[in-house]
Protein backbone atom coordinates (compact mmCIF):
# COMPACT_ATOMS: atom_id res chain seq x y z
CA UNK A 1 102.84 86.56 92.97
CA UNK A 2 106.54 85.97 91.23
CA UNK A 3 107.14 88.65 89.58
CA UNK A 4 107.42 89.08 85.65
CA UNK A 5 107.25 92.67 85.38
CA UNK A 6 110.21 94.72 86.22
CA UNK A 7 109.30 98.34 87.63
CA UNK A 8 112.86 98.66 89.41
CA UNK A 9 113.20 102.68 89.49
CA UNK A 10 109.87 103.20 88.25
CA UNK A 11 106.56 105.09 90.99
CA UNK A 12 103.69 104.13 90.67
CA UNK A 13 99.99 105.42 92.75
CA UNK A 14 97.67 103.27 93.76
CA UNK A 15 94.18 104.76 94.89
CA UNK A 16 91.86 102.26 96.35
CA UNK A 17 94.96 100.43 98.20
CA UNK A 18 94.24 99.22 101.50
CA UNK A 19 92.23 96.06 101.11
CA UNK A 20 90.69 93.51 97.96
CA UNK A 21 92.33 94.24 94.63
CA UNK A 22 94.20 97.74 95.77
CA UNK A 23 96.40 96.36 97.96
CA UNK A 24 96.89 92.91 96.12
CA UNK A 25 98.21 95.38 93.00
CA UNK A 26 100.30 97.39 95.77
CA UNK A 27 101.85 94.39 96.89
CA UNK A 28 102.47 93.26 93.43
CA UNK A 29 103.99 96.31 92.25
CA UNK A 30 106.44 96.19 94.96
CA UNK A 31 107.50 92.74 93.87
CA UNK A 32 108.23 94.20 91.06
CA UNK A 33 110.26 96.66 92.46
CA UNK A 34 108.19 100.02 92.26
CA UNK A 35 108.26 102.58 94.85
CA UNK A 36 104.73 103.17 95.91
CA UNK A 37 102.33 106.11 96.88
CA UNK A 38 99.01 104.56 98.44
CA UNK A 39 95.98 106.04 99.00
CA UNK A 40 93.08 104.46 100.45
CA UNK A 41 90.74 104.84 103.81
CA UNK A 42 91.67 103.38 106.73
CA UNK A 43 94.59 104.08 108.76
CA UNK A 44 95.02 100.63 110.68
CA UNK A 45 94.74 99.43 106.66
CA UNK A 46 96.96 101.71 105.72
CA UNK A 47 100.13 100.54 108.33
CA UNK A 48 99.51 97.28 107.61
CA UNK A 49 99.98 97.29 104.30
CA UNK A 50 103.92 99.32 104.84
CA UNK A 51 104.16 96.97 106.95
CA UNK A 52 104.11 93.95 104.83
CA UNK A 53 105.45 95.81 101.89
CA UNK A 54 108.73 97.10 104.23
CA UNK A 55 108.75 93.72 105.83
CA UNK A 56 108.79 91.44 102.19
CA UNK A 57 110.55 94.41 100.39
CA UNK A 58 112.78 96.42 102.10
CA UNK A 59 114.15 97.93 98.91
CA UNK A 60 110.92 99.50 98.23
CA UNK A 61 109.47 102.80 98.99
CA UNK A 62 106.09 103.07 99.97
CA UNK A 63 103.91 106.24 101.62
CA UNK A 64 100.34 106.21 102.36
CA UNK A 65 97.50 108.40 102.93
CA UNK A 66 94.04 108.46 103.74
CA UNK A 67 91.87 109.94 100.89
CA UNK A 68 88.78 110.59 100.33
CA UNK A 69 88.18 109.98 96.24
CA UNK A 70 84.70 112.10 96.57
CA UNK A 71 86.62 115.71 97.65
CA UNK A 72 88.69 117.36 94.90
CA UNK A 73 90.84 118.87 96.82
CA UNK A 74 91.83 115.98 99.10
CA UNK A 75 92.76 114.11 95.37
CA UNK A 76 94.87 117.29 94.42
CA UNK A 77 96.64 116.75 97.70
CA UNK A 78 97.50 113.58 97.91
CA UNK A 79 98.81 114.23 94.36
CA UNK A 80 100.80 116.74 95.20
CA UNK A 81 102.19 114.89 98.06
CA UNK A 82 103.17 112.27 95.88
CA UNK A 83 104.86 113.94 93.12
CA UNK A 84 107.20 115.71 95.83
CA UNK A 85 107.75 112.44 97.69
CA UNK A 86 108.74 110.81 94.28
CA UNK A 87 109.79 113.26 91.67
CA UNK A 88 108.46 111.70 89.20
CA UNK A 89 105.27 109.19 89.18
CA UNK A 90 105.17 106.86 86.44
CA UNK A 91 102.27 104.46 86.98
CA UNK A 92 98.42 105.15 88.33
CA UNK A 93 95.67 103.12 89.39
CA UNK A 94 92.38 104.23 90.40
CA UNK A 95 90.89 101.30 91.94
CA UNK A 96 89.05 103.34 95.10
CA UNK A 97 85.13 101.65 94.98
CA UNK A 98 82.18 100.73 96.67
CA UNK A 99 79.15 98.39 96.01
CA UNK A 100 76.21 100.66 96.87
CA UNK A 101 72.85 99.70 98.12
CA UNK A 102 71.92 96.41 96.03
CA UNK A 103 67.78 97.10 95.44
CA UNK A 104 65.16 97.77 92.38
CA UNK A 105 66.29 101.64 90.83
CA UNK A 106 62.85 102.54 92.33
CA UNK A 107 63.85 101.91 95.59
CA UNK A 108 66.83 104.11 95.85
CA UNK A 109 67.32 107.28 97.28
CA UNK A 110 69.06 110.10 95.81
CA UNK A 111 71.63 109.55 98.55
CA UNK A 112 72.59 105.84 97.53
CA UNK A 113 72.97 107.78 94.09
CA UNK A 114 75.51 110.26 94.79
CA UNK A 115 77.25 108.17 97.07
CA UNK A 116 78.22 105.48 94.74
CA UNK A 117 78.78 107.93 91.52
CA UNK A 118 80.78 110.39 93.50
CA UNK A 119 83.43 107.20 94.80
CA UNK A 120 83.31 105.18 91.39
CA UNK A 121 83.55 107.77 88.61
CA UNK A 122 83.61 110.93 90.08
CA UNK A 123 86.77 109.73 92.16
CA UNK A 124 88.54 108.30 88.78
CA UNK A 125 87.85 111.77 87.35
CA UNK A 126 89.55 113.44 89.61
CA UNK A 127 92.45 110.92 89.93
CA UNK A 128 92.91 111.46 85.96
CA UNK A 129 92.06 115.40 86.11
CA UNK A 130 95.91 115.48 88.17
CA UNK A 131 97.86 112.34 86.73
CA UNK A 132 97.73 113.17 83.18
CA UNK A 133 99.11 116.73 83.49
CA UNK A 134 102.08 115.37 85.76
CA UNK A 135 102.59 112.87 82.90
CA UNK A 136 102.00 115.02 80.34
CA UNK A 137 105.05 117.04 81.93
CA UNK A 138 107.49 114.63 82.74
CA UNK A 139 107.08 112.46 79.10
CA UNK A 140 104.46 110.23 79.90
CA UNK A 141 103.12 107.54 81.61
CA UNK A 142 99.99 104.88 81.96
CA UNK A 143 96.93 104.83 84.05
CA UNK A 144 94.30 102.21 85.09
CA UNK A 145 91.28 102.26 85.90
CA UNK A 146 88.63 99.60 88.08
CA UNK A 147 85.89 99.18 86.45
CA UNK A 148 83.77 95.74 86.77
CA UNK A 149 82.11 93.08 84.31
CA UNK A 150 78.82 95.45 85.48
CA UNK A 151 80.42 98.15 83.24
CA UNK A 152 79.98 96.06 80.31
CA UNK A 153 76.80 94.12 81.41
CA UNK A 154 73.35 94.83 83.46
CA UNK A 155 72.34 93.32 86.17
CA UNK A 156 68.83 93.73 87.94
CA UNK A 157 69.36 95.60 91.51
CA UNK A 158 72.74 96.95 90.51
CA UNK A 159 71.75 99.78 88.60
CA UNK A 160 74.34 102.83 89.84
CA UNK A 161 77.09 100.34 90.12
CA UNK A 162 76.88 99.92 86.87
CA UNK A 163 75.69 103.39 86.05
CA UNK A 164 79.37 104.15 87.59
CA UNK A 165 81.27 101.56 85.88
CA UNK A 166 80.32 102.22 82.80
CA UNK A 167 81.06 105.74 83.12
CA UNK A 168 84.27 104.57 83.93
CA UNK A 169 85.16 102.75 80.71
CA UNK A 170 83.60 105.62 79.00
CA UNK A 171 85.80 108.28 80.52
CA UNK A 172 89.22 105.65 79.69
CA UNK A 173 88.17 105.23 76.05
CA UNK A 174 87.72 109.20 76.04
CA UNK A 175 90.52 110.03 78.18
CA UNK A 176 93.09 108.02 76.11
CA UNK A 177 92.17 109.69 73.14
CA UNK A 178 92.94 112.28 74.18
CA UNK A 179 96.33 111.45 74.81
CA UNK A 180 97.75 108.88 72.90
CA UNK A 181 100.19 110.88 71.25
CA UNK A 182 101.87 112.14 74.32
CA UNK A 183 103.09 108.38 75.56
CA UNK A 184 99.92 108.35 77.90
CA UNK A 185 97.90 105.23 77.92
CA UNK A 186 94.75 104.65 79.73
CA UNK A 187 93.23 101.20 79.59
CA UNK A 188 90.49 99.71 82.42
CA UNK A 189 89.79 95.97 83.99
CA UNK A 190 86.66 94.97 84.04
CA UNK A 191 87.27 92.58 86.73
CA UNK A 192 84.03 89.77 87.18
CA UNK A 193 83.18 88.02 90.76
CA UNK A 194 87.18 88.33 92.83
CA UNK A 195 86.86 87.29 96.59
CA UNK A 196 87.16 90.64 97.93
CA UNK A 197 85.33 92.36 100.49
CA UNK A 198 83.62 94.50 98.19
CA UNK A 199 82.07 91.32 96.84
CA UNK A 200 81.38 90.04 100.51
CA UNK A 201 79.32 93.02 101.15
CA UNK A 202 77.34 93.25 97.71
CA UNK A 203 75.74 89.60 98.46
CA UNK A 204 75.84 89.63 102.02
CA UNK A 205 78.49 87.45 102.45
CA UNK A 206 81.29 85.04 101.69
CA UNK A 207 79.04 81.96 101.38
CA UNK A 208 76.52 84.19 99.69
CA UNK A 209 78.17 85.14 96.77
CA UNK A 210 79.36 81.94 96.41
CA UNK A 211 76.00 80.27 96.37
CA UNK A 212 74.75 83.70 93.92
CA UNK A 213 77.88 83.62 91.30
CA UNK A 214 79.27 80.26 91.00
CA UNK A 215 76.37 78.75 89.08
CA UNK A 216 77.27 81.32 86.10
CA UNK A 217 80.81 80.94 86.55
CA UNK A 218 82.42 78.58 83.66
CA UNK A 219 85.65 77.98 85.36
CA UNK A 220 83.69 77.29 88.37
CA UNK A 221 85.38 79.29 91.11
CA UNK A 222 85.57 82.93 91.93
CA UNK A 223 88.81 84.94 91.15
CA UNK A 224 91.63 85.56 93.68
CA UNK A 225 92.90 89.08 94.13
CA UNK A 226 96.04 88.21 92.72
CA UNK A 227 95.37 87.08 89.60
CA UNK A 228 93.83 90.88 88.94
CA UNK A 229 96.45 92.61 89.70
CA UNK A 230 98.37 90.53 87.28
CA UNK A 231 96.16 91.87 84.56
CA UNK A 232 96.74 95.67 86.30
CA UNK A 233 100.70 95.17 86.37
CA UNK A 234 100.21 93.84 82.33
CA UNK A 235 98.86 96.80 81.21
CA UNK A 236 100.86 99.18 83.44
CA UNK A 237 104.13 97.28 82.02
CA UNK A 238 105.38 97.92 78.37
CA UNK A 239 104.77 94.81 77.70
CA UNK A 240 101.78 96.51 76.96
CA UNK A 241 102.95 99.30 74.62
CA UNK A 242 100.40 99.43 72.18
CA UNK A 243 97.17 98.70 74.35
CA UNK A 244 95.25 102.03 75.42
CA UNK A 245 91.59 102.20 74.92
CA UNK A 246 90.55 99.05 76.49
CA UNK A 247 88.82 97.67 79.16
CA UNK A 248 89.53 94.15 79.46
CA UNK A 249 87.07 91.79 80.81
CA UNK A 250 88.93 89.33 83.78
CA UNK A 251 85.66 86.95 84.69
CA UNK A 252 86.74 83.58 84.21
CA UNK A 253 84.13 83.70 81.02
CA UNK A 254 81.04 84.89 82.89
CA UNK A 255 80.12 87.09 80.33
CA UNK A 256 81.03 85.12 77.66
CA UNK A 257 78.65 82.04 78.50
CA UNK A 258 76.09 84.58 79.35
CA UNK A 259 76.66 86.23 82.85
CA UNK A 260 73.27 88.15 82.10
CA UNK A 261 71.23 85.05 83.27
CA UNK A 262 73.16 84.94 87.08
C-alpha cells in the first residue's frame, strides 16, 4: 500500500477483519506500524491473516479472535481481551457487515430484518458502547465506522442495508458529539461498489456486479480494497485532527453523477 501514515507504537482494533475491506485496513495498519487486535469470523481467515501480517511485518503485533458483533457480551470480551493484550488501544474500526437478502421490503421476513440490523448497527453500537470509555480513560482516541454509499442513498431491494447504514452515520454524527471535547473523534466511510466479497454476494457474483454497477460508475471501474483503507488509515491518522462528524463518501463519483438511477 506504501505507507504514509506512521502508527509506530500506536494499537489499533479492527472488527470486521478477516476478508474485503477489514483485512485490507489490517494489513495497512501494520504497514504502518500498528500493533493490531482483529476480530472477525472465521478461524482459517483469521490465521491467515497473522500469517501474512507476521510474515510482511515481523515488527508488528497482531491477535485475533472470532466475534460475533450481534452478542454483547462476546463484544465486551473481545474488548477486554484487547485492552489487556495492549494496554492501551488507540485506534478502532468497526467494519464487521453483511449484505442481507437483496428483495422488495414486502418480501422480507422479520428474520432477514434482525439479521442484517443486529450485524450492521447493532454491532457498531456495541463496538462504540466499550471503545469510547477505554478512550475516554486513557486521553483519547479515534474510531471508524463502515458504513456504505446506501447510507447516504436508496436503492430499490436494499432496503435494511440501508436501513443499517444509515443508522450507522447517524449514531457517528451523534456519537462524536458527544465527545469531541475529550480528544475522541468518530468519523464513517461511506465506501460505494469495492471488489469485495460482500459485493460478490449482494449481485450474485463477480461478473454480476460488474455488469449491475459499472454503467453508473464515472471513473468506470469498481474500487480496490486498498484504496479504502487508505481513506480508513486518513481519518484514523492526525493528519486528520480536526475531522469528526463525517462520513465521507469513497465511490469513484457514483453518487455524484447520480448513483440513484443504477
Amino acid at each position: 500500500m506504501h505507507a504514509k501514515y506512521d502508527f509506530c507504537g500506536s494499537a489499533a482494533i479492527v472488527i470486521g477483519g478477516t476478508t474485503g475491506i477489514g483485512r485490507e485496513t489490517a494489513v495497512a495498519f501494520a504497514e504502518s506500524g500498528a500493533n493490531l487486535y482483529v476480530g472477525g469470523l472465521g478461524a482459517a481467515e483469521g490465521r491467515s491473516l497473522i500469517e501474512e501480517v507476521k510474515q510482511r511485518y515481523p515488527g508488528v503485533a497482531i491477535e485475533f479472535a472470532e466475534v460475533d458483533v450481534r452478542s454483547e457480551d462476546a463484544v465486551r470480551e473481545f474488548h477486554e481481551k484487547a485492552y489487556a493484550r495492549f494496554g492501551r488501544i488507540d485506534v478502532a474500526f468497526n467494519n464487521a457487515g453483511v449484505p442481507g437478502k437483496t428483495a422488495p421490503i414486502h418480501e422480507l421476513t422479520q428474520a432477514d430484518f434482525d439479521l442484517i440490523i443486529n450485524v450492521n448497527l447493532r454491532g457498531i453500537f456495541f463496538g462504540m458502547k466499550y471503545q469510547i470509555p477505554h478512550m475516554l480513560a486513557n486521553g483519547g482516541g479515534a474510531i471508524v465506522n463502515t458504513s456504505s454509499l446506501f447510507g447516504v442513498m436508496g436503492y430499490a431491494t436494499t432496503a435494511t442495508y440501508c436501513a443499517s447504514k444509515w443508522g450507522v452515520i447517524g449514531m457517528t454524527n451523534s456519537a462524536a458529539l458527544e465527545v469531541a471535547r475529550s480528544n475522541i473523534r468518530i468519523n464513517a466511510i461511506a465506501p460505494g461498489s469495492t471488489m469485495t466479497p460482500l459485493l460478490r454476494n449482494m449481485f450474485g457474483g463477480e461478473q454480476e456486479a460488474k455488469d449491475i454497477v459499472l454503467p453508473s460508475l464515472p471513473m468506470g471501474r469498481i474500487a480496490d480494497p486498498s484504496e479504502i483503507a487508505r481513506l480508513v488509515l486518513y481519518l484514523a491518522s492526525n493528519e486528520s485532527s480536526f475531522i469528526t462528524g463525517q462520513a465521507i463518501v469513497i465511490d469513484g463519483g457514483g453518487f455524484v453523477a447520480g448513483a440513484d438511477k443504477i
